[in-house]
C-alpha atoms as a PDB file:
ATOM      1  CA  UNK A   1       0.045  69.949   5.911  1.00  0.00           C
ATOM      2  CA  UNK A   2      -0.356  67.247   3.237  1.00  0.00           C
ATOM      3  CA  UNK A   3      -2.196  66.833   0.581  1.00  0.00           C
ATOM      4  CA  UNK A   4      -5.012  65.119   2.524  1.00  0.00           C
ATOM      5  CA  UNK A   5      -5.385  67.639   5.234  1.00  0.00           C
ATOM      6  CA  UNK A   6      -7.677  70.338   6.038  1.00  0.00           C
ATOM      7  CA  UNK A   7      -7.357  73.101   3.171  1.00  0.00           C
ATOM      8  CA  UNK A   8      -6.230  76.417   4.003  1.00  0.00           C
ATOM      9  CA  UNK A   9     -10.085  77.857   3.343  1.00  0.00           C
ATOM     10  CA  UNK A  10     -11.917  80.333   5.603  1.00  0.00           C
ATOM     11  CA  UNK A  11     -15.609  79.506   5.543  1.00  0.00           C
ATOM     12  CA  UNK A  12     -17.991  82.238   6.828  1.00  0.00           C
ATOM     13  CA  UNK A  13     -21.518  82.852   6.408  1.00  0.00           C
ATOM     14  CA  UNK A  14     -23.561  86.280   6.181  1.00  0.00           C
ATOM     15  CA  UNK A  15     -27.041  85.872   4.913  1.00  0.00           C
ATOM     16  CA  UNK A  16     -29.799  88.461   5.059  1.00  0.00           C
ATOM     17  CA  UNK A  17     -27.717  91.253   3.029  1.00  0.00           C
ATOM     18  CA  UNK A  18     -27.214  93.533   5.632  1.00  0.00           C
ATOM     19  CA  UNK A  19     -24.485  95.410   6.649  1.00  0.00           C
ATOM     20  CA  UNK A  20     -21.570  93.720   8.821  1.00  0.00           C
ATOM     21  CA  UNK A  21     -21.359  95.291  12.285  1.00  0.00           C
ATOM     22  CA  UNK A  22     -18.057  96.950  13.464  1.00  0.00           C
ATOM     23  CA  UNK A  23     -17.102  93.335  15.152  1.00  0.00           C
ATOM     24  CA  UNK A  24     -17.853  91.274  12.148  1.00  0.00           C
ATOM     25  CA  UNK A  25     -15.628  93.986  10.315  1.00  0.00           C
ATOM     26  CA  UNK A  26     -12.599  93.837  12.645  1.00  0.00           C
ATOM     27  CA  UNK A  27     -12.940  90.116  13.089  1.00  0.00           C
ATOM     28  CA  UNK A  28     -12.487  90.025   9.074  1.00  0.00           C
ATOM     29  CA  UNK A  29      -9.654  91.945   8.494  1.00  0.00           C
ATOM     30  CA  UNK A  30      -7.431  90.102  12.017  1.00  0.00           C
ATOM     31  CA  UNK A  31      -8.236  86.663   9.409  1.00  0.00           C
ATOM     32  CA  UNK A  32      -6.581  88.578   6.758  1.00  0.00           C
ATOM     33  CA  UNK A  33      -3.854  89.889   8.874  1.00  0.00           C
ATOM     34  CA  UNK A  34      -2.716  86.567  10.645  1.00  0.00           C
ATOM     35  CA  UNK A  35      -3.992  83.982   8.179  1.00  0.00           C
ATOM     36  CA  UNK A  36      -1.269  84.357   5.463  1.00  0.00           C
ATOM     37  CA  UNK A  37      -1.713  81.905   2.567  1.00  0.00           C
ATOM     38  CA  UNK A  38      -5.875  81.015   3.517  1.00  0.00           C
ATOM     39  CA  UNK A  39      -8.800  81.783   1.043  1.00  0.00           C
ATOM     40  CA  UNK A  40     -11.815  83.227   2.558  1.00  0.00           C
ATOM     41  CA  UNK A  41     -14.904  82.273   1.735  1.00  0.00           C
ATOM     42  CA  UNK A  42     -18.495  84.277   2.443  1.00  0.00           C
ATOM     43  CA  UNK A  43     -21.207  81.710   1.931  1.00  0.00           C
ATOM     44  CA  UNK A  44     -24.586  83.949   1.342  1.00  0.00           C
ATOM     45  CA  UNK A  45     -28.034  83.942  -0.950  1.00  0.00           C
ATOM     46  CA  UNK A  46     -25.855  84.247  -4.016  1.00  0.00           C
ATOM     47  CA  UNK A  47     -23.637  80.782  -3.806  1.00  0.00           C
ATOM     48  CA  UNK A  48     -25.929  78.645  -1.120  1.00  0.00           C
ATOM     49  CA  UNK A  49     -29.640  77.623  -2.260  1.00  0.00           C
ATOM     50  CA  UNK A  50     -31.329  78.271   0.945  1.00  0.00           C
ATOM     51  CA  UNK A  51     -34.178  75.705  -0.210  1.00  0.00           C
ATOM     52  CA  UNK A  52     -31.693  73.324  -0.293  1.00  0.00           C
ATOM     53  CA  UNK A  53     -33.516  72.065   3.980  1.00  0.00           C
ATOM     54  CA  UNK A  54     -36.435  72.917   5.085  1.00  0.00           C
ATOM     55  CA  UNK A  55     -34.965  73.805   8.449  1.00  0.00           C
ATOM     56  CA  UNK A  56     -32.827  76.318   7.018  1.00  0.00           C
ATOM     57  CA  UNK A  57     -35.603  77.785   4.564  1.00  0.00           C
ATOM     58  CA  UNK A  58     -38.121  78.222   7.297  1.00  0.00           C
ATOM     59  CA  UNK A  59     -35.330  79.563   9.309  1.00  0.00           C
ATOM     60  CA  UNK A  60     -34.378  81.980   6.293  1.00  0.00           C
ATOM     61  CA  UNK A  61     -38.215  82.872   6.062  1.00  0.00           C
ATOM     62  CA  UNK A  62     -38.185  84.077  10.048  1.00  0.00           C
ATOM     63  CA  UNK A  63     -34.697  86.159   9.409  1.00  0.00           C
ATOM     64  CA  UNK A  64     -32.926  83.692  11.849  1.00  0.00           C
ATOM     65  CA  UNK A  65     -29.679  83.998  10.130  1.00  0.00           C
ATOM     66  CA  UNK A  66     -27.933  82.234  12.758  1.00  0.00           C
ATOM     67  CA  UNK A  67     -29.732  79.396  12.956  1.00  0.00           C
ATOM     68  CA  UNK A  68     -29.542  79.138   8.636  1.00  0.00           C
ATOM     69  CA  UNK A  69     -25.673  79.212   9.315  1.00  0.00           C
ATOM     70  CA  UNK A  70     -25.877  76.245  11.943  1.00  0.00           C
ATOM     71  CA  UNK A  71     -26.624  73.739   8.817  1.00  0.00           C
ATOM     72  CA  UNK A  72     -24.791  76.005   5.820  1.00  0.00           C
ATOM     73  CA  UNK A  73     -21.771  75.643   8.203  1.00  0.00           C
ATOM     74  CA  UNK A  74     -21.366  71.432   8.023  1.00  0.00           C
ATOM     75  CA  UNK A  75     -22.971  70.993   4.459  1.00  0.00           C
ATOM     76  CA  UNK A  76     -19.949  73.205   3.060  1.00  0.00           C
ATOM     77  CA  UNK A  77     -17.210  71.234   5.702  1.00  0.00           C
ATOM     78  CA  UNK A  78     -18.688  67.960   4.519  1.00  0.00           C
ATOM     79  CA  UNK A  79     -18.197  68.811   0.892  1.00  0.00           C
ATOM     80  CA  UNK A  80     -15.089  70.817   0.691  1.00  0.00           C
ATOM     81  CA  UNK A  81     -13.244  70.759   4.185  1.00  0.00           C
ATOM     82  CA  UNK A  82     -11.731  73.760   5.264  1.00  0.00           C
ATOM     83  CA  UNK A  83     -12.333  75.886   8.729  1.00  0.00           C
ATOM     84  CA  UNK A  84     -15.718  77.562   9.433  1.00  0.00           C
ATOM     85  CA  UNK A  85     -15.398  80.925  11.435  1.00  0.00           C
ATOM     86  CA  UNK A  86     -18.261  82.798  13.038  1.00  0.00           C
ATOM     87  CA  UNK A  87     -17.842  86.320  12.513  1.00  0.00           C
ATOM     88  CA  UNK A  88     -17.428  87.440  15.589  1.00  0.00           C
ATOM     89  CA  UNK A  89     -14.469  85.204  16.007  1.00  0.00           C
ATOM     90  CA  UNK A  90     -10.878  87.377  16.096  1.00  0.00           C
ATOM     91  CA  UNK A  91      -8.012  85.397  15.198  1.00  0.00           C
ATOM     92  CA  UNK A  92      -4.757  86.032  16.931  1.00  0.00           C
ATOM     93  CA  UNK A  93      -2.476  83.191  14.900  1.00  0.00           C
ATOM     94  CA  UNK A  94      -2.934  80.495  12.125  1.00  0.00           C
ATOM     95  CA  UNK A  95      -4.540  77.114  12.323  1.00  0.00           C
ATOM     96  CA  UNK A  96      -1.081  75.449  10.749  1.00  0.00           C
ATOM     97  CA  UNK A  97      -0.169  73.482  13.504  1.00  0.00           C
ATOM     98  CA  UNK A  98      -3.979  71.337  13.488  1.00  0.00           C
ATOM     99  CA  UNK A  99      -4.090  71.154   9.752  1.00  0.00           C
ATOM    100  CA  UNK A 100      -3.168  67.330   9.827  1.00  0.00           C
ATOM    101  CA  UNK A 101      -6.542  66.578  11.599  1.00  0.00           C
ATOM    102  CA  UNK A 102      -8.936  65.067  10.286  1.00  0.00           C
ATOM    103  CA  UNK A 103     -11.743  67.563  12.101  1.00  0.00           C
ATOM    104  CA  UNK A 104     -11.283  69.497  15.195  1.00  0.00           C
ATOM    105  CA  UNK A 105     -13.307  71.590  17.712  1.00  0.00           C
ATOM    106  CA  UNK A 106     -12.976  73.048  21.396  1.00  0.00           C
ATOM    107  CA  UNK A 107     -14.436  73.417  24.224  1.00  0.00           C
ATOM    108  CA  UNK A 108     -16.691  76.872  25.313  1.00  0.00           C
ATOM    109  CA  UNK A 109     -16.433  76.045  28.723  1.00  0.00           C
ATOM    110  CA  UNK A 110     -16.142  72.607  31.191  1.00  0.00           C
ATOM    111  CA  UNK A 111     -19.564  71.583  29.626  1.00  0.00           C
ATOM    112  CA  UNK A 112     -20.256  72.644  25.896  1.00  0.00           C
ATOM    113  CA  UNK A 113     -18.517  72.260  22.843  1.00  0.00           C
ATOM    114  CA  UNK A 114     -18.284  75.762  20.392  1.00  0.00           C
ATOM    115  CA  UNK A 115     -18.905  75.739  17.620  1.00  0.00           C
ATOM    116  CA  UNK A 116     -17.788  79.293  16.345  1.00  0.00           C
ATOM    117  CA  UNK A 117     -14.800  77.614  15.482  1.00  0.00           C
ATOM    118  CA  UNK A 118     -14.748  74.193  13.158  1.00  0.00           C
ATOM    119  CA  UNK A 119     -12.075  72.272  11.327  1.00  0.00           C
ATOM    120  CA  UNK A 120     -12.741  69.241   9.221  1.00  0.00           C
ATOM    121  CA  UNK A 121     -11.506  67.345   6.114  1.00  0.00           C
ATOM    122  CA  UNK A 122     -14.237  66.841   3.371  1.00  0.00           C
ATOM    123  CA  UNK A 123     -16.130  63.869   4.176  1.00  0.00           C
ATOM    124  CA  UNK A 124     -15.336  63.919   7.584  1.00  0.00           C
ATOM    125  CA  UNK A 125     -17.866  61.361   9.686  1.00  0.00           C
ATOM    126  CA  UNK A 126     -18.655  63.738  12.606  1.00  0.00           C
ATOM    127  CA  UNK A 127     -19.742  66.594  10.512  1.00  0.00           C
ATOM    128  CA  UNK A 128     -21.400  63.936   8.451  1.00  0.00           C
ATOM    129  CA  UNK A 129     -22.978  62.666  11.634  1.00  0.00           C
ATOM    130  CA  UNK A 130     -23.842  66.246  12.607  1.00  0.00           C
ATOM    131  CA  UNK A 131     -25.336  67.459   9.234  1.00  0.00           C
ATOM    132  CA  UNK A 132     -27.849  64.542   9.353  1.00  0.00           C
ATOM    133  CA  UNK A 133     -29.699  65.988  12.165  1.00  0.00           C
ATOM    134  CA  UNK A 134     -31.045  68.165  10.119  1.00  0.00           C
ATOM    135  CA  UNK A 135     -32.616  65.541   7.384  1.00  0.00           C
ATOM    136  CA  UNK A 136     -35.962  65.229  10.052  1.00  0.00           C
ATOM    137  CA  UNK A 137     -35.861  68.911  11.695  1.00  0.00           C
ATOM    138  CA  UNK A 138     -37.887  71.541  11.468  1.00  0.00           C
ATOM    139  CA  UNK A 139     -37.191  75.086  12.623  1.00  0.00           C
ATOM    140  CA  UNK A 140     -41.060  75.726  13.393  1.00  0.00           C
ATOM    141  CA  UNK A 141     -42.943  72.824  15.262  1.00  0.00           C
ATOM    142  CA  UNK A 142     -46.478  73.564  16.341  1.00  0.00           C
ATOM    143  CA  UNK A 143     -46.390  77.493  15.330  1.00  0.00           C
ATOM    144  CA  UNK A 144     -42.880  78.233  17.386  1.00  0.00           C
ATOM    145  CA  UNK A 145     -39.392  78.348  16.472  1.00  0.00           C
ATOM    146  CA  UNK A 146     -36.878  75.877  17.792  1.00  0.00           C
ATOM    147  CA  UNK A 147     -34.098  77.685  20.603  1.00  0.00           C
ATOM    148  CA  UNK A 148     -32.261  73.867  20.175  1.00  0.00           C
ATOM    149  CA  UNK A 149     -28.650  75.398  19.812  1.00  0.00           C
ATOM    150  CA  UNK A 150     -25.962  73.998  17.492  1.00  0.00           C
ATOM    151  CA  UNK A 151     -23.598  73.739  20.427  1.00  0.00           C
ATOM    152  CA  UNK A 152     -26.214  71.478  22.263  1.00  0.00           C
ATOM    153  CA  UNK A 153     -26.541  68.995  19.486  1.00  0.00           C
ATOM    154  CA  UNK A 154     -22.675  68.788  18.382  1.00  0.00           C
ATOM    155  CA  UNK A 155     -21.775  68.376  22.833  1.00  0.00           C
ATOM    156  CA  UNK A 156     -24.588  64.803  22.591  1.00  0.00           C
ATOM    157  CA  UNK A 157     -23.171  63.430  19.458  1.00  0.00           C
ATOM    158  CA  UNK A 158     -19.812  63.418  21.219  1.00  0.00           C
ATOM    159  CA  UNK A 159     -20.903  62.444  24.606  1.00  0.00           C
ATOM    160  CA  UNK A 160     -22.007  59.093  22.675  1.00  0.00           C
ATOM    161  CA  UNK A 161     -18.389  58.914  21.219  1.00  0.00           C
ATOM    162  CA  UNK A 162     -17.120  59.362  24.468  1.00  0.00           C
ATOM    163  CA  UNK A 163     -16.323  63.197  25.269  1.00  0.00           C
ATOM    164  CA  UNK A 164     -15.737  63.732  28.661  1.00  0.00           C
ATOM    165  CA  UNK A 165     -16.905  67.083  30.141  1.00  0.00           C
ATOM    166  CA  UNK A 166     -13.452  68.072  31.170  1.00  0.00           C
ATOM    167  CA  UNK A 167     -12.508  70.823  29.104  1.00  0.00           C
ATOM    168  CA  UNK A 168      -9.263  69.067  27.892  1.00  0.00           C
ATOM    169  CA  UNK A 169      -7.805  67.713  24.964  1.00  0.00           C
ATOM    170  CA  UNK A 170      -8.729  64.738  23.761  1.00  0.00           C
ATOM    171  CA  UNK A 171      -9.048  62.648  20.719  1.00  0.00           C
ATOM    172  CA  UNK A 172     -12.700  60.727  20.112  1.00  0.00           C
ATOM    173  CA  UNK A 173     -13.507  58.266  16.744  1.00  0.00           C
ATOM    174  CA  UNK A 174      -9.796  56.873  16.691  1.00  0.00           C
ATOM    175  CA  UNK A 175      -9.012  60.594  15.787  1.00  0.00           C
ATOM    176  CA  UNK A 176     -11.429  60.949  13.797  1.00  0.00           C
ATOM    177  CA  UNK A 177     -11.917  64.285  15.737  1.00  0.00           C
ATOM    178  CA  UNK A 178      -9.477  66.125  17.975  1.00  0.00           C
ATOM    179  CA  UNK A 179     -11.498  68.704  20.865  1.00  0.00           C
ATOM    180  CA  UNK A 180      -9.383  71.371  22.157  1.00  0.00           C
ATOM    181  CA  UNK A 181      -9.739  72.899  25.483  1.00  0.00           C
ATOM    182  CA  UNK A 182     -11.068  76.572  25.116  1.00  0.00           C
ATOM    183  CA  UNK A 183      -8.416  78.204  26.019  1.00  0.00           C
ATOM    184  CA  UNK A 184      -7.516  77.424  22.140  1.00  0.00           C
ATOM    185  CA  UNK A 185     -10.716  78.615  20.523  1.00  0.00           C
ATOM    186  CA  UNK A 186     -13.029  80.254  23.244  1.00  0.00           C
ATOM    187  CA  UNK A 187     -10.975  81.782  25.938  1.00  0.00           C
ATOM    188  CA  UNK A 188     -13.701  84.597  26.948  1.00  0.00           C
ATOM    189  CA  UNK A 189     -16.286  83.372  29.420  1.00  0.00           C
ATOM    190  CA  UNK A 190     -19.757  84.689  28.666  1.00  0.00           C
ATOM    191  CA  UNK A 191     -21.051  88.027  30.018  1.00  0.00           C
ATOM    192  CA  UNK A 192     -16.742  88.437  30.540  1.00  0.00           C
ATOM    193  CA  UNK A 193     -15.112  91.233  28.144  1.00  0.00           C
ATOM    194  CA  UNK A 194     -11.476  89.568  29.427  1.00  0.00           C
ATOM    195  CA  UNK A 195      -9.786  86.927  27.629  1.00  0.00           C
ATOM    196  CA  UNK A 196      -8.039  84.076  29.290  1.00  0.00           C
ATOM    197  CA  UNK A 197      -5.398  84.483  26.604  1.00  0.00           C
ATOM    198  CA  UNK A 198      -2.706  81.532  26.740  1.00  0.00           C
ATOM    199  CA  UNK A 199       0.214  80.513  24.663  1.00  0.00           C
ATOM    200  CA  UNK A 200      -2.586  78.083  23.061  1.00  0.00           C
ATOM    201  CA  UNK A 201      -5.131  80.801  21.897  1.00  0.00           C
ATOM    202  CA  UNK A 202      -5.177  80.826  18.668  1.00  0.00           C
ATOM    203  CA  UNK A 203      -8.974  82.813  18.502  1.00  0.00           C
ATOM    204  CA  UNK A 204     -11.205  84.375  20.364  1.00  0.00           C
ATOM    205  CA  UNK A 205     -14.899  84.090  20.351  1.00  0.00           C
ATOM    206  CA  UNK A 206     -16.375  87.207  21.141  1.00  0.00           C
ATOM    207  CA  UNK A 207     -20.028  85.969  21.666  1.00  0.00           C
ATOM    208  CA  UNK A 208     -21.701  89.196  19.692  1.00  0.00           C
ATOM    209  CA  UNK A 209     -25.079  86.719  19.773  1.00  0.00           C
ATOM    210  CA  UNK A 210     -26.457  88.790  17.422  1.00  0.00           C
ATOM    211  CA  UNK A 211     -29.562  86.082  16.883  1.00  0.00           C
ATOM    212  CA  UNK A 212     -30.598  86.851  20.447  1.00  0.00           C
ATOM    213  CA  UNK A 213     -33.260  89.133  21.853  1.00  0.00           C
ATOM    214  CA  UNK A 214     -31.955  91.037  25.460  1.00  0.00           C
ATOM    215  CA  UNK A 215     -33.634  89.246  27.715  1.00  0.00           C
ATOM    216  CA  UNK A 216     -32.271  85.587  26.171  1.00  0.00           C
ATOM    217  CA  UNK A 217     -28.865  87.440  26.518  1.00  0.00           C
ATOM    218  CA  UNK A 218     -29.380  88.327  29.946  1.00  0.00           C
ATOM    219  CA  UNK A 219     -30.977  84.670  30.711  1.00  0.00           C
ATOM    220  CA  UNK A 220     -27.571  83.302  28.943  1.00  0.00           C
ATOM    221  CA  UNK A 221     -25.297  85.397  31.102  1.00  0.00           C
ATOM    222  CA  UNK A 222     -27.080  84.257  34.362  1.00  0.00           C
ATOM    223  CA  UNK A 223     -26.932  80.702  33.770  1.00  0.00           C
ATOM    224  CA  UNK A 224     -23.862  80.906  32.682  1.00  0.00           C
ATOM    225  CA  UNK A 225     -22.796  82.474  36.324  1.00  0.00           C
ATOM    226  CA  UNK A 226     -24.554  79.915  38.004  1.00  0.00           C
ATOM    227  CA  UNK A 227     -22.498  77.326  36.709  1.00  0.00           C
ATOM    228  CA  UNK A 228     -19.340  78.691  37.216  1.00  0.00           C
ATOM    229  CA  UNK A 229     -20.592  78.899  40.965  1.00  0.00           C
ATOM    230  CA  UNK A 230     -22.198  75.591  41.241  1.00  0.00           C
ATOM    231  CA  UNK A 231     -20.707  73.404  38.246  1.00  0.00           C
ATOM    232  CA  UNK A 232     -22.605  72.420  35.288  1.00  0.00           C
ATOM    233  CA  UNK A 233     -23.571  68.947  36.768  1.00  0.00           C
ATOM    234  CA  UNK A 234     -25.463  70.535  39.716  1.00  0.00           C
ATOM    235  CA  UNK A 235     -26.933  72.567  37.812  1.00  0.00           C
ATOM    236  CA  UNK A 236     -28.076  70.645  35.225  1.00  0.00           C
ATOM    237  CA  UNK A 237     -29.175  68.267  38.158  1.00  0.00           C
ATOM    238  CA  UNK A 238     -31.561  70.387  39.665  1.00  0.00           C
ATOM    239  CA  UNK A 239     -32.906  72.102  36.529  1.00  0.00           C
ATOM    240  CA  UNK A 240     -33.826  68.649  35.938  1.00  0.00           C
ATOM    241  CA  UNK A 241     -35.581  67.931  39.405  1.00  0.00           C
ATOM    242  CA  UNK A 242     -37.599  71.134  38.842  1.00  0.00           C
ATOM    243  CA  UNK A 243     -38.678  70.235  35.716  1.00  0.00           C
ATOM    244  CA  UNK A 244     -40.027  66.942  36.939  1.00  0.00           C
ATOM    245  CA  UNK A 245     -42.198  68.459  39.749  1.00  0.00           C
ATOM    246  CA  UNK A 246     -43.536  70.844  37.281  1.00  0.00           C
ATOM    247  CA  UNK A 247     -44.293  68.141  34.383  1.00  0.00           C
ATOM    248  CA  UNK A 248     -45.694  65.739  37.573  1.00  0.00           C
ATOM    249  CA  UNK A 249     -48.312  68.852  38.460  1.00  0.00           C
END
């Protein structure tokens, strides 16, 4: 890597001070096995001023701890670079080989970008992009709590720098950002508890969801299915013909 690339830094958050689970744990130590030479970072009430957005405070204040991750994540890319991990993320080799990017990210599936795995140079313009969102949002509108995922609002930004839904490599922003396809980041399909592994993966996101309630997990899982049947694009096709009928009622 030179001396401009991403830093060999682990970023992870863990607010609400309670205990890791058993995945969180053994997702840990496989970053401390396989990522020789990295500093890891916990980001958590102690080092991060919470008040800092009021989407993340109002967040805090409801115990979404995932959702106060979503912004912590790109505020501390933007100012010191590195590679954010969700903690249920297991890592199976290092990140050496994509440290000359400028930013990178993969692909969950033929549709959505993840974003339990994120690389970026300080300053990087996506992340920049991306952490701007969240100067005008608010994590309660009209008494309810936003369910607008991360992974939704990263996937528009770069379908307007041209990301095709295709789940393979490409570089957008004059490579500004590299996208993997997920056999590199996100090899398990959700509701699967089998891998894809290839000689690519370098981690594997193990989609603990701990910010979701059992029946959103279930609902996740279905859809999810559906897709895989039908294709994203049909699917997304009539959700949106069914929502018109209803809204035209």
């Amino acid at each position: 890597m030179g001396k401009s690339g991403i830093p060999k830094i682990i970023h992870y958050c863990w607010f609400g001070r309670g205990e890791k689970s058993e995945l969180a744990n053994r997702c840990i130590e496989s970053w401390k096995k396989n990522l020789d030479g990295y500093k890891i970072m916990e980001w958590n009430e102690d080092n991060f001023d919470i008040s800092a957005n009021l989407y993340i405070k109002e967040a805090y204040d409801k115990g979404k701890y995932a959702f106060v991750s979503d912004y912590v994540r790109l505020d501390i890319l933007f100012k010191y670079g590195g590679i954010y991990l969700d903690t249920d993320v297991e890592i199976l080799s290092d990140f050496n080989a994509l440290l000359d990017s400028n930013a990178f990210l993969g692909f969950e599936d033929d549709e959505l970008i993840s974003t339990a795995t994120i690389g970026a140079r300080k300053n990087n313009i996506i992340i920049k992009n991306w952490l701007d969102t969240y100067n005008n949002r608010r994590f309660i509108k009209n008494g309810r709590e936003s369910e607008l995922t991360n992974v939704r609002v990263v996937t528009d930004i770069l379908l307007n720098h041209g990301l095709k839904q295709d789940n393979r490599i490409q570089n957008l922003l004059n490579d500004e950002i590299t996208i993997y396809s997920n056999d590199f980041f996100s090899p398990l399909k959700i509701g699967s508890s089998n891998p894809k592994v290839t000689h690519n993966t370098i981690a594997i996101h193990w989609f603990e969801g701990t910010w979701l309630t059992p029946q959103k997990k279930v609902k996740i899982k279905l859809i999810s299915s559906i897709k895989s049947i039908i294709g994203f694009k049909r699917y997304n096709k009539i959700k949106d013909i069914i929502k018109s009928r209803i809204d035209n009622e």
